[in-house]
Protein backbone atom coordinates (compact mmCIF):
# COMPACT_ATOMS: atom_id res chain seq x y z
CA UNK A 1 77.05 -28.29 -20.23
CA UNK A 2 80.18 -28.43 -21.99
CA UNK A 3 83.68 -26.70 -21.67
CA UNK A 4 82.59 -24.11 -24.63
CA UNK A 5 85.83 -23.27 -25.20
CA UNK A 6 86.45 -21.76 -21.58
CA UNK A 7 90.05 -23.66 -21.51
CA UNK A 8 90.59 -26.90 -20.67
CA UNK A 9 88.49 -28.84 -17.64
CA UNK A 10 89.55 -28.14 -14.53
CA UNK A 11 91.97 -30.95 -12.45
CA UNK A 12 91.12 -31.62 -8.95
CA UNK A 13 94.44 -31.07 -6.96
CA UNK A 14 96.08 -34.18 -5.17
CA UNK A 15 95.26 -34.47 -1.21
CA UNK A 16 98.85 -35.62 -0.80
CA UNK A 17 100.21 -32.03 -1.77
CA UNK A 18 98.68 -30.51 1.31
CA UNK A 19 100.34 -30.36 4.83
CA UNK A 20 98.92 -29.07 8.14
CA UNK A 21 102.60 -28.63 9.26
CA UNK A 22 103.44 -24.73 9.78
CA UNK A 23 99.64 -23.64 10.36
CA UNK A 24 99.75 -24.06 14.45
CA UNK A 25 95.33 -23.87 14.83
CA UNK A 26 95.99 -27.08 13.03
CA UNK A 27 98.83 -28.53 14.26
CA UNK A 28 97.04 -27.43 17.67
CA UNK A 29 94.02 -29.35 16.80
CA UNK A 30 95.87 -32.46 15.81
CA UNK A 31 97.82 -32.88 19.45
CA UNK A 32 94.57 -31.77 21.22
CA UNK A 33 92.60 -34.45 19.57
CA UNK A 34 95.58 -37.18 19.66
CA UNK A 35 95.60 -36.79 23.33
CA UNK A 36 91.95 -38.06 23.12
CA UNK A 37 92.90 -41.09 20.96
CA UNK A 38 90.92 -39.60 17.97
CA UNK A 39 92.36 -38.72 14.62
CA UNK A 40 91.33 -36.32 12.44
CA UNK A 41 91.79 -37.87 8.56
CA UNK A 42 90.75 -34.34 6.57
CA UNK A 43 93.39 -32.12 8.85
């Protein structure tokens, strides 16, 4: 179960370097569900 020389493990991007902002389904979803006083923390 080890790398066996495949290249080096593979890093699990930061959360912080992805933005809903320019994708408007999202951006959508965000003011529809702010409007119900919910928040969405994965969007």
């Amino acid at each position: 179960m080890g790398g066996h020389g495949h290249g080096p493990p593979y890093k699990i991007p930061s959360y912080e370097q992805f933005t809903i902002k320019g994708i408007p389904q999202l951006e959508e979803l965000e003011k529809a569900l702010e409007k119900k006083g919910l928040r969405d923390p994965w969007i």
